[in-house]
PDB file of N, CA and C in Angstrom:
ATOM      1  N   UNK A   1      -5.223   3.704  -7.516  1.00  0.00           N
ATOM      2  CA  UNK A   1      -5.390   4.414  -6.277  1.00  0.00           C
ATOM      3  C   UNK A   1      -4.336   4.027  -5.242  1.00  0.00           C
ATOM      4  N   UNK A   2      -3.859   2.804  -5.044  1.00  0.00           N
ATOM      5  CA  UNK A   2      -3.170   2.342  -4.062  1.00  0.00           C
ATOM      6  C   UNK A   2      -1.564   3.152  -4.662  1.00  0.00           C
ATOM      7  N   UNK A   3      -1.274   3.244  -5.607  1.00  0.00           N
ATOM      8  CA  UNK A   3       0.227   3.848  -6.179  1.00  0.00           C
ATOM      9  C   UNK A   3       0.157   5.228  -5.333  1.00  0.00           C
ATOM     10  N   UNK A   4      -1.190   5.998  -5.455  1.00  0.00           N
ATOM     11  CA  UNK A   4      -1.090   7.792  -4.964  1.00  0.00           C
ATOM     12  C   UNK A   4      -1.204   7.807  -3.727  1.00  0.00           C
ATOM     13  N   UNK A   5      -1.947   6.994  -3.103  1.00  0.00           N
ATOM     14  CA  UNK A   5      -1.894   6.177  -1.451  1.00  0.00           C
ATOM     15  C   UNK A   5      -0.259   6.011  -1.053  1.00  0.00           C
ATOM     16  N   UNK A   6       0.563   5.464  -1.367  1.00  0.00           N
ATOM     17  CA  UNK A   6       1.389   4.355  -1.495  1.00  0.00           C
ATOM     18  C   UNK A   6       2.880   5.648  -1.109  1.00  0.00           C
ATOM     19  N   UNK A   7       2.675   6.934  -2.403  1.00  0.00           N
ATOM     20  CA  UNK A   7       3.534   7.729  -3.043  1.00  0.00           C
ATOM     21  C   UNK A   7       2.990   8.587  -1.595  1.00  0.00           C
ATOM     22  N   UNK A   8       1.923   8.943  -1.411  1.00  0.00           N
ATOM     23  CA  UNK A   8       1.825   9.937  -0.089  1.00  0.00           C
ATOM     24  C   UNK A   8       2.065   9.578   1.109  1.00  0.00           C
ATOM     25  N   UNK A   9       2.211   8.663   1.580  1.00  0.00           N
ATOM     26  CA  UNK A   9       2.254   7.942   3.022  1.00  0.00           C
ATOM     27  C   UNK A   9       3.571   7.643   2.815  1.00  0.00           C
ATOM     28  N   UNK A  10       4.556   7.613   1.853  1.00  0.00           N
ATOM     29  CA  UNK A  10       6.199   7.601   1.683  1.00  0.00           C
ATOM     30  C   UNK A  10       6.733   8.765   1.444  1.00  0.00           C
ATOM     31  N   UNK A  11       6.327  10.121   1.151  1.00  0.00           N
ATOM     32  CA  UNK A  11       6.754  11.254   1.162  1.00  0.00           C
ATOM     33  C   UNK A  11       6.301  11.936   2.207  1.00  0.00           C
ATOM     34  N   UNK A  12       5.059  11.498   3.146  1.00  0.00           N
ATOM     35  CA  UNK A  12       5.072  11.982   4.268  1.00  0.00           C
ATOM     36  C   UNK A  12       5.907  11.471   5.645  1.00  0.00           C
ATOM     37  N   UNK A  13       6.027   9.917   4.839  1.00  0.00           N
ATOM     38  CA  UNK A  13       7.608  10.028   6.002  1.00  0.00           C
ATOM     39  C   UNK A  13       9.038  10.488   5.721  1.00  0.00           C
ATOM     40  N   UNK A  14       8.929  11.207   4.889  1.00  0.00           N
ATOM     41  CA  UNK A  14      10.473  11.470   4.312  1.00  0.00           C
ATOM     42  C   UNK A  14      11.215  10.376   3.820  1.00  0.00           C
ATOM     43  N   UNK A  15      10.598   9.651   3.264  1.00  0.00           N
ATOM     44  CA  UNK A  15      11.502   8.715   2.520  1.00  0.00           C
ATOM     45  C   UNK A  15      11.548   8.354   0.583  1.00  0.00           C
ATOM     46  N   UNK A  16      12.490   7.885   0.747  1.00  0.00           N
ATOM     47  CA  UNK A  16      12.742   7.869  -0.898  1.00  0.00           C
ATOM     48  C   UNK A  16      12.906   6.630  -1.078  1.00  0.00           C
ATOM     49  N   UNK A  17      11.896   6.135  -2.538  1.00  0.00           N
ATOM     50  CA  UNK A  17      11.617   4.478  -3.153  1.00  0.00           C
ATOM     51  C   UNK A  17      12.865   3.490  -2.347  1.00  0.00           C
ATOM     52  N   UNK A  18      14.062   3.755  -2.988  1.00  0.00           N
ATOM     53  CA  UNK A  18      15.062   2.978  -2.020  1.00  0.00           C
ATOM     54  C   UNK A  18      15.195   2.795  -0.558  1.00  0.00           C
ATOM     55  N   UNK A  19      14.666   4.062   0.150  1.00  0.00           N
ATOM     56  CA  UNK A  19      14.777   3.697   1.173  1.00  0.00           C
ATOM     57  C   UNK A  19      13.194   2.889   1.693  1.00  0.00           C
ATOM     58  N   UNK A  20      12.161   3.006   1.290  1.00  0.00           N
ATOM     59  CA  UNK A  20      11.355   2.387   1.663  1.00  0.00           C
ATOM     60  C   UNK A  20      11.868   0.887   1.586  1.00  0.00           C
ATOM     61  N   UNK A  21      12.452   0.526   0.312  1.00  0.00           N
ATOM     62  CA  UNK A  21      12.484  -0.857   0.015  1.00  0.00           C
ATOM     63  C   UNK A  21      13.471  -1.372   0.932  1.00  0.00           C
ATOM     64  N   UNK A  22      14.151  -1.017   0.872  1.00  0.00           N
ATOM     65  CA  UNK A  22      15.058  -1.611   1.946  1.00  0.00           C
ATOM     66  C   UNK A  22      14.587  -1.639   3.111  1.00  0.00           C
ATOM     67  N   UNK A  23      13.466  -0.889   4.302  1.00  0.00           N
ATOM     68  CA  UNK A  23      13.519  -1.445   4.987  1.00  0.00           C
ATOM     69  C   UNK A  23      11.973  -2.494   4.864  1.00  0.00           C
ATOM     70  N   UNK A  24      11.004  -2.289   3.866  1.00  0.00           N
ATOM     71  CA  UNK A  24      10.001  -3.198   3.558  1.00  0.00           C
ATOM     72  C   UNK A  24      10.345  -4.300   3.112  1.00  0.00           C
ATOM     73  N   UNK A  25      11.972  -4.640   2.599  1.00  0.00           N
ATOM     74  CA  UNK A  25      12.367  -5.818   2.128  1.00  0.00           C
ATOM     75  C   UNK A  25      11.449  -5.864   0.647  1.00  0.00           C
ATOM     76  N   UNK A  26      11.513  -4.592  -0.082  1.00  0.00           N
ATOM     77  CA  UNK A  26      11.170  -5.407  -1.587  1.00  0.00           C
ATOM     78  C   UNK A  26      11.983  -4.986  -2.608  1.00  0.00           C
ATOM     79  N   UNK A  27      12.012  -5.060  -3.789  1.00  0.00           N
ATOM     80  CA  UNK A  27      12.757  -4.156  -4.528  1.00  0.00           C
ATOM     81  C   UNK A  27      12.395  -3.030  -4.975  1.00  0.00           C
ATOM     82  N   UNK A  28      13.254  -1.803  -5.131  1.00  0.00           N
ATOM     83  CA  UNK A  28      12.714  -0.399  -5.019  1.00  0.00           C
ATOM     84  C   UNK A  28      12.138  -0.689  -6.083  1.00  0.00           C
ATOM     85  N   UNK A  29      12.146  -1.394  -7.879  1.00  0.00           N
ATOM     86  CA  UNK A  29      11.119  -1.261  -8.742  1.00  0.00           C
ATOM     87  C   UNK A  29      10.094  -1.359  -8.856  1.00  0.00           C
ATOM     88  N   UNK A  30       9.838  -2.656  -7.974  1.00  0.00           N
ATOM     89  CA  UNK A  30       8.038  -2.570  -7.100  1.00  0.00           C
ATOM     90  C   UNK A  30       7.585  -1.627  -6.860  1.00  0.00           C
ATOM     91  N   UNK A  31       8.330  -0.746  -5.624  1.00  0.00           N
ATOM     92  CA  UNK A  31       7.703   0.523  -5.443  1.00  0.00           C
ATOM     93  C   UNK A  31       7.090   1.559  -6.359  1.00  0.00           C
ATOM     94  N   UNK A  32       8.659   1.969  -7.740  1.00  0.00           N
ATOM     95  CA  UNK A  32       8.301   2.254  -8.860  1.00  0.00           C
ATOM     96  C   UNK A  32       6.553   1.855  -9.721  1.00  0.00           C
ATOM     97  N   UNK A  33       7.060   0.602  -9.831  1.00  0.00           N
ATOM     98  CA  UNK A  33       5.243   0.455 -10.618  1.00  0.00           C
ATOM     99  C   UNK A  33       4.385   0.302  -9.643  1.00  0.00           C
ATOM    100  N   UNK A  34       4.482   0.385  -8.518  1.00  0.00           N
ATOM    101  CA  UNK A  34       3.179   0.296  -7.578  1.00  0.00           C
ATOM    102  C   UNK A  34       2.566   1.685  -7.281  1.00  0.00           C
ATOM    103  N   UNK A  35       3.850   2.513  -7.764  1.00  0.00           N
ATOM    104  CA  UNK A  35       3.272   4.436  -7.294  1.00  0.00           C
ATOM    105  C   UNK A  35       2.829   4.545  -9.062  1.00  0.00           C
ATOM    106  N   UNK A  36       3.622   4.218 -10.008  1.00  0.00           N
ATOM    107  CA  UNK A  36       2.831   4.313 -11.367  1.00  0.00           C
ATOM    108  C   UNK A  36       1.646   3.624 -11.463  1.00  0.00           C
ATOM    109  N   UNK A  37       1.077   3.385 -11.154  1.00  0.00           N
ATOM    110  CA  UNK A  37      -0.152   2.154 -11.820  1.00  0.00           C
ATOM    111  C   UNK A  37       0.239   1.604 -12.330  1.00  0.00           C
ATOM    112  N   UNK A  38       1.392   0.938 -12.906  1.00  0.00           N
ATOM    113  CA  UNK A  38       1.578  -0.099 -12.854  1.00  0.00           C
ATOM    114  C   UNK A  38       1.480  -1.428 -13.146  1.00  0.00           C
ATOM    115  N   UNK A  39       1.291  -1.485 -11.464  1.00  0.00           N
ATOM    116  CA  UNK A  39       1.049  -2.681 -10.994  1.00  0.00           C
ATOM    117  C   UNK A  39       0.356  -2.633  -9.748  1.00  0.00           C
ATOM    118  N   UNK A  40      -0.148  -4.137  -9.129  1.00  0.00           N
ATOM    119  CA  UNK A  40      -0.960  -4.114  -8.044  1.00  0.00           C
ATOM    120  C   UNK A  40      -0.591  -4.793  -7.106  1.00  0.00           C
ATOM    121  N   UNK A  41       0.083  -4.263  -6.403  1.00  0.00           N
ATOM    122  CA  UNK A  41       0.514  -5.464  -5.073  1.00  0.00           C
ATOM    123  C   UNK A  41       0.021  -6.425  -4.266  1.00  0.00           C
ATOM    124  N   UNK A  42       0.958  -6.755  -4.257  1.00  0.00           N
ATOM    125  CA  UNK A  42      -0.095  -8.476  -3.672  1.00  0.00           C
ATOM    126  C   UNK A  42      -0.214  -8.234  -2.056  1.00  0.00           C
ATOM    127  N   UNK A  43      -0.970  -8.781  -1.427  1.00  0.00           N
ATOM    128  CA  UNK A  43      -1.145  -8.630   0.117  1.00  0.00           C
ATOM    129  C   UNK A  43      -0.120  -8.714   0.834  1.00  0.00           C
ATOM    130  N   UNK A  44       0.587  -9.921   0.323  1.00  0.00           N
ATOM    131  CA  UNK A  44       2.258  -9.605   1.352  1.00  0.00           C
ATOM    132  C   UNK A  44       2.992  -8.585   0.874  1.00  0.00           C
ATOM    133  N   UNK A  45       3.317  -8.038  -0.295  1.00  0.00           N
ATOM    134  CA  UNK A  45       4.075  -7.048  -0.557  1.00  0.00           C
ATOM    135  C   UNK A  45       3.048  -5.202   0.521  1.00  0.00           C
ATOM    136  N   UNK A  46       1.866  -5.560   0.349  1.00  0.00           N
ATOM    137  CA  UNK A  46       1.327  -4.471   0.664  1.00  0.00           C
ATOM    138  C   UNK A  46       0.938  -4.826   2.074  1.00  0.00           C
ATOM    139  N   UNK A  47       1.398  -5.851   3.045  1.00  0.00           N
ATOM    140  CA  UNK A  47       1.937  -5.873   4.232  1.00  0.00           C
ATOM    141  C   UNK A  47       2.980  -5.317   4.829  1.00  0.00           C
ATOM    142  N   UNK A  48       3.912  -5.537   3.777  1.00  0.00           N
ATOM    143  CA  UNK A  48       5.570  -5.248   4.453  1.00  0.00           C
ATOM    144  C   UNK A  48       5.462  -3.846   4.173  1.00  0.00           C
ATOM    145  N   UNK A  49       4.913  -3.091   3.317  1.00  0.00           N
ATOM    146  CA  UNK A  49       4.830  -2.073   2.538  1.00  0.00           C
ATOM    147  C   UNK A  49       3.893  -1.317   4.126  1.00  0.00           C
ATOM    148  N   UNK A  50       2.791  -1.254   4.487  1.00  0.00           N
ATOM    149  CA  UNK A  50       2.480  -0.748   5.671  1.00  0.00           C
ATOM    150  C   UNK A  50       3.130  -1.118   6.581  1.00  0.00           C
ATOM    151  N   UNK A  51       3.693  -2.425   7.111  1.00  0.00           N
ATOM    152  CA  UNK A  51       4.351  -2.283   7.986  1.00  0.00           C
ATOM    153  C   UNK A  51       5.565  -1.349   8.155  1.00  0.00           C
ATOM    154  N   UNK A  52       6.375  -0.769   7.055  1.00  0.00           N
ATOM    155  CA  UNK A  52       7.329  -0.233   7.048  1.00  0.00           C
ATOM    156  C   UNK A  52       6.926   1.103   7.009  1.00  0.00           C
ATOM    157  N   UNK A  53       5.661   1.615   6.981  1.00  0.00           N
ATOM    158  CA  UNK A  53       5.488   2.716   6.497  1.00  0.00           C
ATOM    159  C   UNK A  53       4.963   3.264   8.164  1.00  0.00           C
ATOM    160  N   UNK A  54       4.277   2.097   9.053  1.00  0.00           N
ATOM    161  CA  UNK A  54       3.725   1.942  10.156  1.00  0.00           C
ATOM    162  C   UNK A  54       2.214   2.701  10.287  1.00  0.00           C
ATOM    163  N   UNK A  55       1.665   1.851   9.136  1.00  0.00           N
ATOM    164  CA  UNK A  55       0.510   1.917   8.912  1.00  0.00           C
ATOM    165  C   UNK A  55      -0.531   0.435   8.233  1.00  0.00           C
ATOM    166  N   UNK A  56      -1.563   0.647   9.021  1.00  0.00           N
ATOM    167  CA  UNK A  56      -2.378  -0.755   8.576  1.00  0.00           C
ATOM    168  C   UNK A  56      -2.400  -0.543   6.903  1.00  0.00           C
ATOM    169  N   UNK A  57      -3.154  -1.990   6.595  1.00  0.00           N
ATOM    170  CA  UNK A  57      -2.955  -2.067   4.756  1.00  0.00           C
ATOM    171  C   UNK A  57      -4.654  -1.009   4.791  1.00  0.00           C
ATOM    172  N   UNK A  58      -5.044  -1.015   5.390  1.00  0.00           N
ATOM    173  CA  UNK A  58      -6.822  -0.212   4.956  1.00  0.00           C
ATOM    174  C   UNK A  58      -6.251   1.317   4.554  1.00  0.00           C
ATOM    175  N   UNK A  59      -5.006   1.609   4.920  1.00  0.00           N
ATOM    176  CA  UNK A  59      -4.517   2.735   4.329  1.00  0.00           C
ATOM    177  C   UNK A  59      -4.599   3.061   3.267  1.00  0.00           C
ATOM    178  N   UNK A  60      -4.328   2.128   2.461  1.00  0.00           N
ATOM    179  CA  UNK A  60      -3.794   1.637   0.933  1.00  0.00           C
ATOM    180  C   UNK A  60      -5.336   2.192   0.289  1.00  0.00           C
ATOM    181  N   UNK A  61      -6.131   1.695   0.687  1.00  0.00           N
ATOM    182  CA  UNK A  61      -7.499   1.706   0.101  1.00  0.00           C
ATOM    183  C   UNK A  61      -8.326   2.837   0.016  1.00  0.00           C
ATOM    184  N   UNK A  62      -9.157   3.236  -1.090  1.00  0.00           N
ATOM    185  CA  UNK A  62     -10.153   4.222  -1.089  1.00  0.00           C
ATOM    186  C   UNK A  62     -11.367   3.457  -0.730  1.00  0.00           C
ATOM    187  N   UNK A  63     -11.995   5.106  -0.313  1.00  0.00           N
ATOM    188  CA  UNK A  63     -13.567   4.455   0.479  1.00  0.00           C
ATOM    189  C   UNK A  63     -14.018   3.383  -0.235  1.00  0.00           C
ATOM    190  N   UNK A  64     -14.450   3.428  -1.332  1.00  0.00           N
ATOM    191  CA  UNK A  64     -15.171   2.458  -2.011  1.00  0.00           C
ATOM    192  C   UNK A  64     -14.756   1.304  -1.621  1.00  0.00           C
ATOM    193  N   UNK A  65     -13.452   0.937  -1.867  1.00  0.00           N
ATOM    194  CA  UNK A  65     -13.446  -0.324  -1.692  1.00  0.00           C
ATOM    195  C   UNK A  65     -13.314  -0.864  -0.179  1.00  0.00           C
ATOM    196  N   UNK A  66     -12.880   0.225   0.964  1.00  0.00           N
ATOM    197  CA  UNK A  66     -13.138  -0.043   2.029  1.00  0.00           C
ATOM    198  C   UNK A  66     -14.777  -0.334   2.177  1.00  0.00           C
ATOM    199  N   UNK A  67     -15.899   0.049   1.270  1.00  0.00           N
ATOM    200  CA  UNK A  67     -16.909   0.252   1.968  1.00  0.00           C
ATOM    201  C   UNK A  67     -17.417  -1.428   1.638  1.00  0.00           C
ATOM    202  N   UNK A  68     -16.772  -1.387   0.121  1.00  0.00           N
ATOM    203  CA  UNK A  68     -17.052  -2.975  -0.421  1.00  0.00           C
ATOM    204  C   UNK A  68     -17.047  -4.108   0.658  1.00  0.00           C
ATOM    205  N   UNK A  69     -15.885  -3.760   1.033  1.00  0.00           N
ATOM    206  CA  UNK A  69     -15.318  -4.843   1.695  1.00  0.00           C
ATOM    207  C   UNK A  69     -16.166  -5.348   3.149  1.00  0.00           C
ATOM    208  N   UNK A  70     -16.481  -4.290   3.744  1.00  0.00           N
ATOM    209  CA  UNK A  70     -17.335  -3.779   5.123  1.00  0.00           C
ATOM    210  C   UNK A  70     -18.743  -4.874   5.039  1.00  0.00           C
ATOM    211  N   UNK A  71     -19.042  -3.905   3.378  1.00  0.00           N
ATOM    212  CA  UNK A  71     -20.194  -4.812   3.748  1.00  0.00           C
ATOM    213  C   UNK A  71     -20.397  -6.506   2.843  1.00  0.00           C
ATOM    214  N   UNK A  72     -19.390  -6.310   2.683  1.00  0.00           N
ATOM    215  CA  UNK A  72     -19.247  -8.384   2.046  1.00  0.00           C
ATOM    216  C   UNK A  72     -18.963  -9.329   2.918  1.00  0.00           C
ATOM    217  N   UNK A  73     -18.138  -8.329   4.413  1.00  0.00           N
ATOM    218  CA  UNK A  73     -18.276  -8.993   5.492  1.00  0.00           C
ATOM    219  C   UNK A  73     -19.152  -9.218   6.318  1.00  0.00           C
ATOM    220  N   UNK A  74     -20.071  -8.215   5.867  1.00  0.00           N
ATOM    221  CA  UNK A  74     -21.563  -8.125   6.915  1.00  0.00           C
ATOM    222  C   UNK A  74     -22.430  -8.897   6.139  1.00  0.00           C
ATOM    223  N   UNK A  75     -22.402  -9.003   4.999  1.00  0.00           N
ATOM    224  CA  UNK A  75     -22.961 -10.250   4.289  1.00  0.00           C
ATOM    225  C   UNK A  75     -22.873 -11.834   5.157  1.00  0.00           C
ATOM    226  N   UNK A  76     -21.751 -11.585   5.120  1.00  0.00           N
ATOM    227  CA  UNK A  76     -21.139 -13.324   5.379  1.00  0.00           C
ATOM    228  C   UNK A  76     -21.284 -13.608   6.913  1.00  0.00           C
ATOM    229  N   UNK A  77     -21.541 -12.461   7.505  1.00  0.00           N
ATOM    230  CA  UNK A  77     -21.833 -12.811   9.114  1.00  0.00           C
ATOM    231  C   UNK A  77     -23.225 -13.250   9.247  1.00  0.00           C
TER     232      UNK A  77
END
């Protein structure tokens, strides 16, 4: 999910794998297997990766696991 996330929020800024990477600082092949499935990016890569895109990382995510997350925190409070 995060690759079709990843691939739409970079074609809606008009940009192309290389140019994302360069200014996210990763290598464009990351990008490559991160829009294939791949692979799964790690939190700093999928930091620099929203930051460059100028979007939070909850972007990245489908409901589900936003909802997971919501309430594992409401657990722990």
């Amino acid at each position: 999910m995060v690759g079709k996330k990843l691939r739409k929020l970079r074609t809606q800024k008009g940009l192309s794998q290389q140019q994302l990477a360069k200014i996210a600082g990763v290598p464009q092949s990351t990008i490559w297997y991160i829009e294939r499935e791949n692979r799964n990016p790690t939190i700093k890569t999928m930091k620099r990766l929203a930051t460059a895109l100028g979007v939070s990382i909850e972007e990245f995510l489908d409901s589900e696991t936003k909802e997971m997350i919501t309430n594992g925190s409401q657990k722990n409070d």
